[in-house]
PDB file of N, CA and C in Angstrom:
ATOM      1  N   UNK A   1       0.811  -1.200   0.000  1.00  0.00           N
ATOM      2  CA  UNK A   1       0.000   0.000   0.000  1.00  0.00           C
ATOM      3  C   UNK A   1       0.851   1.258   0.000  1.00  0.00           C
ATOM      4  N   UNK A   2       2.022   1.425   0.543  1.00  0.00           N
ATOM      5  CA  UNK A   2       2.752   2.389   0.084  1.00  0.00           C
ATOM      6  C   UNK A   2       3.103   3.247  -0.980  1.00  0.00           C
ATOM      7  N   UNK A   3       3.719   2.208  -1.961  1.00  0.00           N
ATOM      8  CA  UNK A   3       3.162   2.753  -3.559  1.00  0.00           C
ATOM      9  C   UNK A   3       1.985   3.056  -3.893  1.00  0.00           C
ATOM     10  N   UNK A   4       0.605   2.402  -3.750  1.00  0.00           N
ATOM     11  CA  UNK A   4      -0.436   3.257  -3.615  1.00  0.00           C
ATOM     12  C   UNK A   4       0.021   4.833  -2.913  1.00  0.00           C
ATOM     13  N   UNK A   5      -0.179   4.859  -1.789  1.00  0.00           N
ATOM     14  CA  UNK A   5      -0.198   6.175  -1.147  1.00  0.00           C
ATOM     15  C   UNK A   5       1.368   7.260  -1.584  1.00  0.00           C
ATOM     16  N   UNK A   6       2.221   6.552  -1.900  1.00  0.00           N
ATOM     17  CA  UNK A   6       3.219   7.425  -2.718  1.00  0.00           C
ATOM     18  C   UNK A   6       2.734   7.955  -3.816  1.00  0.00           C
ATOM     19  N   UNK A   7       1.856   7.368  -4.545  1.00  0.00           N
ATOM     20  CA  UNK A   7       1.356   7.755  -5.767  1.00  0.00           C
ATOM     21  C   UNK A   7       0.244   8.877  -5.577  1.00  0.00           C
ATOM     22  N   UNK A   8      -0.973   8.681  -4.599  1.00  0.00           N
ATOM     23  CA  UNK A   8      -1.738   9.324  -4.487  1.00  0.00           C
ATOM     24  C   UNK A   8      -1.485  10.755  -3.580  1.00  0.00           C
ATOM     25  N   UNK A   9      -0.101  10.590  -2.941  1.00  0.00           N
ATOM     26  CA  UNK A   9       0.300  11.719  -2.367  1.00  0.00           C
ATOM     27  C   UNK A   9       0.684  12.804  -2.991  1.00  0.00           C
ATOM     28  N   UNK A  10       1.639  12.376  -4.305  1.00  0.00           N
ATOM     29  CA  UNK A  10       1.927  12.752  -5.611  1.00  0.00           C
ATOM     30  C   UNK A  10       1.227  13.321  -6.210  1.00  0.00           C
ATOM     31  N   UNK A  11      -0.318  12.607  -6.899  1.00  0.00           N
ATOM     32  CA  UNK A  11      -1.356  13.372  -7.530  1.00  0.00           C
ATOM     33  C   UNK A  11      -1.673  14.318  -6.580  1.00  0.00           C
ATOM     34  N   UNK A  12      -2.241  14.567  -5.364  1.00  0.00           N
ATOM     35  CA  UNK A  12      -2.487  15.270  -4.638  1.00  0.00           C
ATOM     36  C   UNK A  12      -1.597  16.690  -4.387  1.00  0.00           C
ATOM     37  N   UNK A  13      -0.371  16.300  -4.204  1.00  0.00           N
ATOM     38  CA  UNK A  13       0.427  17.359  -4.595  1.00  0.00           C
ATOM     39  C   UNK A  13       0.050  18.355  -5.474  1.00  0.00           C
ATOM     40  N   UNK A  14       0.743  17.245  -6.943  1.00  0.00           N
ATOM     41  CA  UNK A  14       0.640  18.350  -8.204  1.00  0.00           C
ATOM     42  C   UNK A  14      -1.078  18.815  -8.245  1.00  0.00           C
ATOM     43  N   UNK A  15      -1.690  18.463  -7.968  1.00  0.00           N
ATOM     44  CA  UNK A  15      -3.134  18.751  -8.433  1.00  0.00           C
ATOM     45  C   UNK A  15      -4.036  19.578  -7.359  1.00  0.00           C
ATOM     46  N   UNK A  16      -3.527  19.525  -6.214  1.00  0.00           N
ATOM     47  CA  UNK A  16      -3.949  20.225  -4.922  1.00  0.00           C
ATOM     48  C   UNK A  16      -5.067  20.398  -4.954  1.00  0.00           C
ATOM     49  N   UNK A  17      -5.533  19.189  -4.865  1.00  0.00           N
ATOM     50  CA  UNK A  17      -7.108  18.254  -4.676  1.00  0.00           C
ATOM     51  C   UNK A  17      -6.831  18.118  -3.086  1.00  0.00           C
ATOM     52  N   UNK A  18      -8.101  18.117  -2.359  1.00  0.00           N
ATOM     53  CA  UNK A  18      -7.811  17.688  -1.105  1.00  0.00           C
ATOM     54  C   UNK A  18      -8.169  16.391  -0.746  1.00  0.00           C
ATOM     55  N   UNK A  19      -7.907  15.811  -0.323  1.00  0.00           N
ATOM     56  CA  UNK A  19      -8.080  14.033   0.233  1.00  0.00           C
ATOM     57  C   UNK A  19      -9.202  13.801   0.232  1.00  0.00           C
ATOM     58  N   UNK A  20     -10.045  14.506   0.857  1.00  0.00           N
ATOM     59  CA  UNK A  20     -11.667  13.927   1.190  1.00  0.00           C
ATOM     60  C   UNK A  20     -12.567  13.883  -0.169  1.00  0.00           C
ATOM     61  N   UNK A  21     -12.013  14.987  -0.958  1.00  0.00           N
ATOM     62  CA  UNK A  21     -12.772  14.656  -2.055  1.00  0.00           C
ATOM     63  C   UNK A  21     -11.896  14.077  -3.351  1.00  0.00           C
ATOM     64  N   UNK A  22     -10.835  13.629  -3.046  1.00  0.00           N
ATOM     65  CA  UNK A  22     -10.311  12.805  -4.169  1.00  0.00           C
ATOM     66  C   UNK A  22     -10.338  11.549  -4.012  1.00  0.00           C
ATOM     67  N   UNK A  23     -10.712  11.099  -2.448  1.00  0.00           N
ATOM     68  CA  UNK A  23     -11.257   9.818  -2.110  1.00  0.00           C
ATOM     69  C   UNK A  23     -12.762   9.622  -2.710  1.00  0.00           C
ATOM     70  N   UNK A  24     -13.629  10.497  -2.667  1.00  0.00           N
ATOM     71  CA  UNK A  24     -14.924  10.386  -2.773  1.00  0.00           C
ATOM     72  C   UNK A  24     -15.231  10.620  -4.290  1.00  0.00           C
ATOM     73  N   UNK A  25     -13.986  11.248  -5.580  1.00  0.00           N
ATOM     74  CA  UNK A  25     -14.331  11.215  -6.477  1.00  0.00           C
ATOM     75  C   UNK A  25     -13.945   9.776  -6.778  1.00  0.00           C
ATOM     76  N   UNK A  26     -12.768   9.626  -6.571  1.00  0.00           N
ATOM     77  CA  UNK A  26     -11.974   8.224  -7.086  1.00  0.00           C
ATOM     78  C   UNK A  26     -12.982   7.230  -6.591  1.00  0.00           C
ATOM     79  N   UNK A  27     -13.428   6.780  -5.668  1.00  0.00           N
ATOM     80  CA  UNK A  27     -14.102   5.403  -5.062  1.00  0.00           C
ATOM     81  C   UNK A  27     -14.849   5.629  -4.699  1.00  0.00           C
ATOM     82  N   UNK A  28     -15.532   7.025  -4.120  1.00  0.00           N
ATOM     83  CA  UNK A  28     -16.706   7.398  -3.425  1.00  0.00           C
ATOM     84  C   UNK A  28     -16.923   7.140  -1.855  1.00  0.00           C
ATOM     85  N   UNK A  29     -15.208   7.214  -1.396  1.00  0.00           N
ATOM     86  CA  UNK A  29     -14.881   6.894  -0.219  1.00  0.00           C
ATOM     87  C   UNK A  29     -14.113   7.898   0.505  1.00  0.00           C
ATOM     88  N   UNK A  30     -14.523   9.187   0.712  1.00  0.00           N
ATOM     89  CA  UNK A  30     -14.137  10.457   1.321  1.00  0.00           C
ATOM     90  C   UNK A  30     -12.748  10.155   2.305  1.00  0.00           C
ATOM     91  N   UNK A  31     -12.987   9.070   3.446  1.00  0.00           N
ATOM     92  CA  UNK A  31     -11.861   8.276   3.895  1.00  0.00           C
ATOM     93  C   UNK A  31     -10.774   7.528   3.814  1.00  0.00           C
ATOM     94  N   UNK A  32     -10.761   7.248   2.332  1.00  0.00           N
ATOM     95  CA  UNK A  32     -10.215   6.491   1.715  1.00  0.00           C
ATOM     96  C   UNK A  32      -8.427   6.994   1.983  1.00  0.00           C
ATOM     97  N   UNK A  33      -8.148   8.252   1.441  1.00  0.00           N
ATOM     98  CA  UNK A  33      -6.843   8.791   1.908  1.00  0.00           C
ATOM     99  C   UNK A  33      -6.347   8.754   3.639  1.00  0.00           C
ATOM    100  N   UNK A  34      -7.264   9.321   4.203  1.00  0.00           N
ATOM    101  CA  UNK A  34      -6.734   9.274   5.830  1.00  0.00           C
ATOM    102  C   UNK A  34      -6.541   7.413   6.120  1.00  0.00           C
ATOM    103  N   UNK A  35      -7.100   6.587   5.602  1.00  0.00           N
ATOM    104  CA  UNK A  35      -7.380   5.722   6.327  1.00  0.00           C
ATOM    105  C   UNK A  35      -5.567   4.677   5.413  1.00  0.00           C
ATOM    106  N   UNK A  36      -5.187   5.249   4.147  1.00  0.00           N
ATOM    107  CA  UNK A  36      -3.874   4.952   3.519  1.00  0.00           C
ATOM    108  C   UNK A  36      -2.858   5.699   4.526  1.00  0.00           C
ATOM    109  N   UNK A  37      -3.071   7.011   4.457  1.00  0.00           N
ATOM    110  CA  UNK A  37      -1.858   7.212   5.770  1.00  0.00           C
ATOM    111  C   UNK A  37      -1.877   6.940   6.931  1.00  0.00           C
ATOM    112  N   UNK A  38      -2.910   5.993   7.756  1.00  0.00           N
ATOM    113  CA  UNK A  38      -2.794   5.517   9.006  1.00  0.00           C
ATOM    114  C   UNK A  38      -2.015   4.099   8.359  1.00  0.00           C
ATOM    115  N   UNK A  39      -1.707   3.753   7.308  1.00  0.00           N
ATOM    116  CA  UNK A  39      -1.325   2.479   7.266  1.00  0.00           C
ATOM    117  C   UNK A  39      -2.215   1.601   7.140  1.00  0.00           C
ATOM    118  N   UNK A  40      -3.499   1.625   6.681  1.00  0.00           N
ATOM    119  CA  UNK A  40      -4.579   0.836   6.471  1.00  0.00           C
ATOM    120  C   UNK A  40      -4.846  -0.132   4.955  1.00  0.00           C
ATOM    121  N   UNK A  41      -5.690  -0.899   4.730  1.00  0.00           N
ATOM    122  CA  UNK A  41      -5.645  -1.507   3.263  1.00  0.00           C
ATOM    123  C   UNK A  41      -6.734  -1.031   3.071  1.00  0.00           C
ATOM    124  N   UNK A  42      -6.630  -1.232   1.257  1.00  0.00           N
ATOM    125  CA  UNK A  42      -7.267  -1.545   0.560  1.00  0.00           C
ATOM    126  C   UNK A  42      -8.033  -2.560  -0.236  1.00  0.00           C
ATOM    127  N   UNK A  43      -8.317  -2.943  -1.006  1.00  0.00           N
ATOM    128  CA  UNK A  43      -8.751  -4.300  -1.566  1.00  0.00           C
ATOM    129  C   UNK A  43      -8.151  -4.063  -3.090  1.00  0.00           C
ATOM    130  N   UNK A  44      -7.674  -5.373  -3.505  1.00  0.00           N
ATOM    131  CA  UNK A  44      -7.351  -4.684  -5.131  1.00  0.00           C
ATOM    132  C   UNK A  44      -8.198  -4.415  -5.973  1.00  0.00           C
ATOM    133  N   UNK A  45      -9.214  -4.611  -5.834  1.00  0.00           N
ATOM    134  CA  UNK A  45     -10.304  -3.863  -6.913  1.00  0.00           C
ATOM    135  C   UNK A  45     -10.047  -1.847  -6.538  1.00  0.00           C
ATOM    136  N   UNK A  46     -10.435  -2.199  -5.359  1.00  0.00           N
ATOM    137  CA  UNK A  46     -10.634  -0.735  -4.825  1.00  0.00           C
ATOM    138  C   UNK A  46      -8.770  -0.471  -4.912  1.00  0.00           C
ATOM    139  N   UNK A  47      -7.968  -0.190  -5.245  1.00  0.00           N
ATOM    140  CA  UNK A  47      -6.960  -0.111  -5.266  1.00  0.00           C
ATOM    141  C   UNK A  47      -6.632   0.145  -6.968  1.00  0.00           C
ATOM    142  N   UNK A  48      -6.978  -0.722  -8.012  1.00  0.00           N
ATOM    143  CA  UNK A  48      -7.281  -0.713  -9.250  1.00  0.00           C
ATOM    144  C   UNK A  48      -8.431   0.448  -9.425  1.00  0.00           C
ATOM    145  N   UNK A  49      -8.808   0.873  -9.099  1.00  0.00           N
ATOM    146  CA  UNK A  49      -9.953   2.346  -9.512  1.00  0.00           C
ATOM    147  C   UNK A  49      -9.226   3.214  -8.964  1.00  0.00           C
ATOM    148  N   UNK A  50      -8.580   3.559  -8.041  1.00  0.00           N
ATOM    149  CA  UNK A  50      -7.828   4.376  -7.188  1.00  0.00           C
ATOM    150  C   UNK A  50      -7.104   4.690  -8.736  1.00  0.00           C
ATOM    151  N   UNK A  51      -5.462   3.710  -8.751  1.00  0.00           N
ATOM    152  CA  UNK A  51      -4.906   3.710 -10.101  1.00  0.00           C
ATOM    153  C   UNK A  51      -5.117   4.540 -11.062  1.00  0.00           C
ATOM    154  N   UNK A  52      -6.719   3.801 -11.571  1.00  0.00           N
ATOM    155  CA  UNK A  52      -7.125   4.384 -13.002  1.00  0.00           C
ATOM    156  C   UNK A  52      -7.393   5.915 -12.843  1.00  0.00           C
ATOM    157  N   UNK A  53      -8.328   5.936 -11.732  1.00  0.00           N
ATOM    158  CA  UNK A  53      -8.580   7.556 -11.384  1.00  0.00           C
ATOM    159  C   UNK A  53      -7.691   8.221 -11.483  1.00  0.00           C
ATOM    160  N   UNK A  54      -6.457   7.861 -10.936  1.00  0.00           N
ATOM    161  CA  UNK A  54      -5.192   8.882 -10.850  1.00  0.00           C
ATOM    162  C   UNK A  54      -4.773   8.864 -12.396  1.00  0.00           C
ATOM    163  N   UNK A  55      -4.501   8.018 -13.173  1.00  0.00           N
ATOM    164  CA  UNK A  55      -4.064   8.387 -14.611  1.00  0.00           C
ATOM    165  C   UNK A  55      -5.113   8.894 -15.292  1.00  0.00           C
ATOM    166  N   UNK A  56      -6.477   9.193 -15.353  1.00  0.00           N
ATOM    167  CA  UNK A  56      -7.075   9.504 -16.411  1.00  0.00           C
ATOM    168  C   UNK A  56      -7.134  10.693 -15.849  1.00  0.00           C
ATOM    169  N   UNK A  57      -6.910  11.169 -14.363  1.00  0.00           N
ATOM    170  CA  UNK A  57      -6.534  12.319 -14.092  1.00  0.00           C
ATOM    171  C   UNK A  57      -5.261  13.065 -14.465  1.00  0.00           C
ATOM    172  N   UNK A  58      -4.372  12.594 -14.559  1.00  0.00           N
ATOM    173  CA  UNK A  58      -3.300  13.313 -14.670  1.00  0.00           C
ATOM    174  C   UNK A  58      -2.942  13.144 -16.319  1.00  0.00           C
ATOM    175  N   UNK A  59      -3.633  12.751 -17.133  1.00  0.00           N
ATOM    176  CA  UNK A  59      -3.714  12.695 -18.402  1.00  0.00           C
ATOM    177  C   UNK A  59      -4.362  13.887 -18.621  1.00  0.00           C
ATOM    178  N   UNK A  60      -5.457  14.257 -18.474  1.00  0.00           N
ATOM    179  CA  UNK A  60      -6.706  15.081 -18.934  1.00  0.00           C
ATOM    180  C   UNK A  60      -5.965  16.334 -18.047  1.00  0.00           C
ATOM    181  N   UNK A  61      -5.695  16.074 -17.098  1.00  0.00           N
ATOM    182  CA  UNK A  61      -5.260  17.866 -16.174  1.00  0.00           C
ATOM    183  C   UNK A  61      -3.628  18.456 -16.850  1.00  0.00           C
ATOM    184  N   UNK A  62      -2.779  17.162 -17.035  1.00  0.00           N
ATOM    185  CA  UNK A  62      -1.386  17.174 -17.060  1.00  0.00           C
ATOM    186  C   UNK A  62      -0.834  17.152 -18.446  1.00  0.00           C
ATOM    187  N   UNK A  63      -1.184  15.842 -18.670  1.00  0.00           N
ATOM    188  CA  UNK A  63      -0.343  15.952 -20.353  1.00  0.00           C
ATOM    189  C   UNK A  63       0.520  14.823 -19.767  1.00  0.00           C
ATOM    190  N   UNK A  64       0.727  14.185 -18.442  1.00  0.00           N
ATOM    191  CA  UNK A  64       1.641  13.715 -17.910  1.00  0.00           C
ATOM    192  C   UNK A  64       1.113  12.007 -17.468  1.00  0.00           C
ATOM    193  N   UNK A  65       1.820  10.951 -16.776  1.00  0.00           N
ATOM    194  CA  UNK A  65       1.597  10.165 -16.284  1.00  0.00           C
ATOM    195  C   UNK A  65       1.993  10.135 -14.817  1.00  0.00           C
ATOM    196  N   UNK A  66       1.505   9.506 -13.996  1.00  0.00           N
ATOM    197  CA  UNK A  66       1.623   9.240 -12.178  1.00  0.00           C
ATOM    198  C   UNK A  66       3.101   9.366 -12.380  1.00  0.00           C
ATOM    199  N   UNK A  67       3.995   8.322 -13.350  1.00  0.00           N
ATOM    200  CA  UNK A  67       4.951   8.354 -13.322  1.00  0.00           C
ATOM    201  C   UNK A  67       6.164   9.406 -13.385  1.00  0.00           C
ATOM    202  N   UNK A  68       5.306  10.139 -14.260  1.00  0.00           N
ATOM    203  CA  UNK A  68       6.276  11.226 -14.645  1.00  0.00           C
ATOM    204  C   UNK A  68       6.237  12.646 -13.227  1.00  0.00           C
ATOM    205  N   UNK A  69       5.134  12.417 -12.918  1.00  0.00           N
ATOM    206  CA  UNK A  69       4.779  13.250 -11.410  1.00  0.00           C
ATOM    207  C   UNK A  69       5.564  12.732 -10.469  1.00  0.00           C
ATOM    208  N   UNK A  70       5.851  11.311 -10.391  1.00  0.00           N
ATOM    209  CA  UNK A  70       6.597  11.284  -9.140  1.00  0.00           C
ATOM    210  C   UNK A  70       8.062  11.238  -9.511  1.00  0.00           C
ATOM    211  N   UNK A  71       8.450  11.437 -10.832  1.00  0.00           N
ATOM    212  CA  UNK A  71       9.720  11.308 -11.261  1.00  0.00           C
ATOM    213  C   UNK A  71      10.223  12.938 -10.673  1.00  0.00           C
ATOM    214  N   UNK A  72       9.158  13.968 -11.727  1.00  0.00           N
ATOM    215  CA  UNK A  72       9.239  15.387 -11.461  1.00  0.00           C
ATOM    216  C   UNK A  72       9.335  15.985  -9.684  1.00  0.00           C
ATOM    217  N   UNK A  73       8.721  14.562  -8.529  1.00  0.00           N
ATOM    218  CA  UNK A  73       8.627  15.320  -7.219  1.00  0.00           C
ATOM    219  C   UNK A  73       9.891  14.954  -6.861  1.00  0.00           C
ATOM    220  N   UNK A  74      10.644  13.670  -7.663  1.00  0.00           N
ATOM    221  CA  UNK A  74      12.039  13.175  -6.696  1.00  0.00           C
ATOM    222  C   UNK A  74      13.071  14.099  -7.297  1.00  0.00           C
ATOM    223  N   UNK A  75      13.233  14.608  -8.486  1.00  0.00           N
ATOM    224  CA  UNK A  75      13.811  15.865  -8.971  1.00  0.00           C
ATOM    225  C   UNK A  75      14.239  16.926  -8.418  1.00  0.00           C
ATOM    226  N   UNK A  76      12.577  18.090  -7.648  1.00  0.00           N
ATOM    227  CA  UNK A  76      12.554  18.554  -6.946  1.00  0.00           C
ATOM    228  C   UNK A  76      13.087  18.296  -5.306  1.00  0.00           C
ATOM    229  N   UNK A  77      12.818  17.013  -5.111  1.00  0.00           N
ATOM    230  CA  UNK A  77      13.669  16.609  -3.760  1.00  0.00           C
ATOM    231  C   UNK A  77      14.913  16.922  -3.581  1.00  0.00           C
ATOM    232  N   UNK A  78      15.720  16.541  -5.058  1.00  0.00           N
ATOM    233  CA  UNK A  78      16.774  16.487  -4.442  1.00  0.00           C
ATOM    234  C   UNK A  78      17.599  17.542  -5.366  1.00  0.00           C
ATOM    235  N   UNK A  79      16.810  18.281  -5.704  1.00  0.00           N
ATOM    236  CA  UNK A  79      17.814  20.097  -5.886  1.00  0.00           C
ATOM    237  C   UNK A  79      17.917  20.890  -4.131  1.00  0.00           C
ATOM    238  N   UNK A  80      19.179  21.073  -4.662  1.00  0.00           N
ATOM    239  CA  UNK A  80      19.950  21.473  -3.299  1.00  0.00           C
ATOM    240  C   UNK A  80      19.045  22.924  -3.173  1.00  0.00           C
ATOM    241  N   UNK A  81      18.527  23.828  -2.053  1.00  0.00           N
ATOM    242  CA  UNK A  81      18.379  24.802  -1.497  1.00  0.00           C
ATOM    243  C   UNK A  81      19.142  25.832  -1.858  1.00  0.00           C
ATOM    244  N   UNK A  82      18.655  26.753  -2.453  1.00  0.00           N
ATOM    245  CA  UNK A  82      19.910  28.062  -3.028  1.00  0.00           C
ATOM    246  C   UNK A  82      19.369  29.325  -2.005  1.00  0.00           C
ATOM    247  N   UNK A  83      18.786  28.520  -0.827  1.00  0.00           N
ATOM    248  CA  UNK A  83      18.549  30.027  -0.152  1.00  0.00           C
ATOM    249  C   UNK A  83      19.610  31.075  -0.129  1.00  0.00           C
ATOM    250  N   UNK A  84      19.331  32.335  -0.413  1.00  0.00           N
ATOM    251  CA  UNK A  84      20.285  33.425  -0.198  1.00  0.00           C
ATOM    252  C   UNK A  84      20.937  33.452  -1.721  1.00  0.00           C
ATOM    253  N   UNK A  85      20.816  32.607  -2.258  1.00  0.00           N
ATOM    254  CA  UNK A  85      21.410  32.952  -3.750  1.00  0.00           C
ATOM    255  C   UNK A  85      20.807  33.816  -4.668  1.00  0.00           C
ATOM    256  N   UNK A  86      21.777  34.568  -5.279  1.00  0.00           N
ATOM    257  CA  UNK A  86      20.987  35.410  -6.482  1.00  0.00           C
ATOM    258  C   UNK A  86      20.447  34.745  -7.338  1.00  0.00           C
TER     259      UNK A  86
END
C-alpha cells in the first residue's frame, strides 16, 4: 500500500485536490486517503480504480503520467536549497 499512497500523495500534490474529495471522487470513499496514511488496506479492486482515477486524471489535467509526477517530485527533492542565492 505504500506505492499506492506514494502515488496518491503525488497526484495530490501536483493537483492540490484535497483528500476527502479525491477519495470520494476516485471510489466514493471520502476516507479512503486518511485511512492509507494511518497504514490501512485496501482491496485490489478498490486499489485498481484508485490507479485508473489517478491516470485519467493526470492525463486530462497534465499531459503527464503518475509516473512522470513522481519522477518530477524526486527531482525537486533532491535540488539542493539556493537560499540566499541570487
Amino acid at each position: 500500500m505504500i506505492a499506492l499512497l506514494k502515488r496518491v500523495e503525488a497526484f495530490l500534490a501536483k493537483s492540490r485536490m484535497g483528500p476527502s474529495y479525491f477519495g470520494r471522487r476516485a471510489v466514493g470513499n471520502s476516507e479512503l486517503v486518511e485511512r492509507l496514511r494511518k497504514g490501512g488496506e485496501v482491496k485490489r479492486r478498490t486499489e485498481r480504480s484508485v490507479l485508473q482515477f489517478i491516470e485519467r486524471e493526470c492525463e486530462s489535467r497534465f499531459g503527464m503520467t503518475i509516473d512522470d509526477i513522481l519522477a518530477e517530485a524526486e527531482e525537486a527533492e533532491e535540488e539542493p536549497e539556493t537560499e540566499g542565492a541570487p
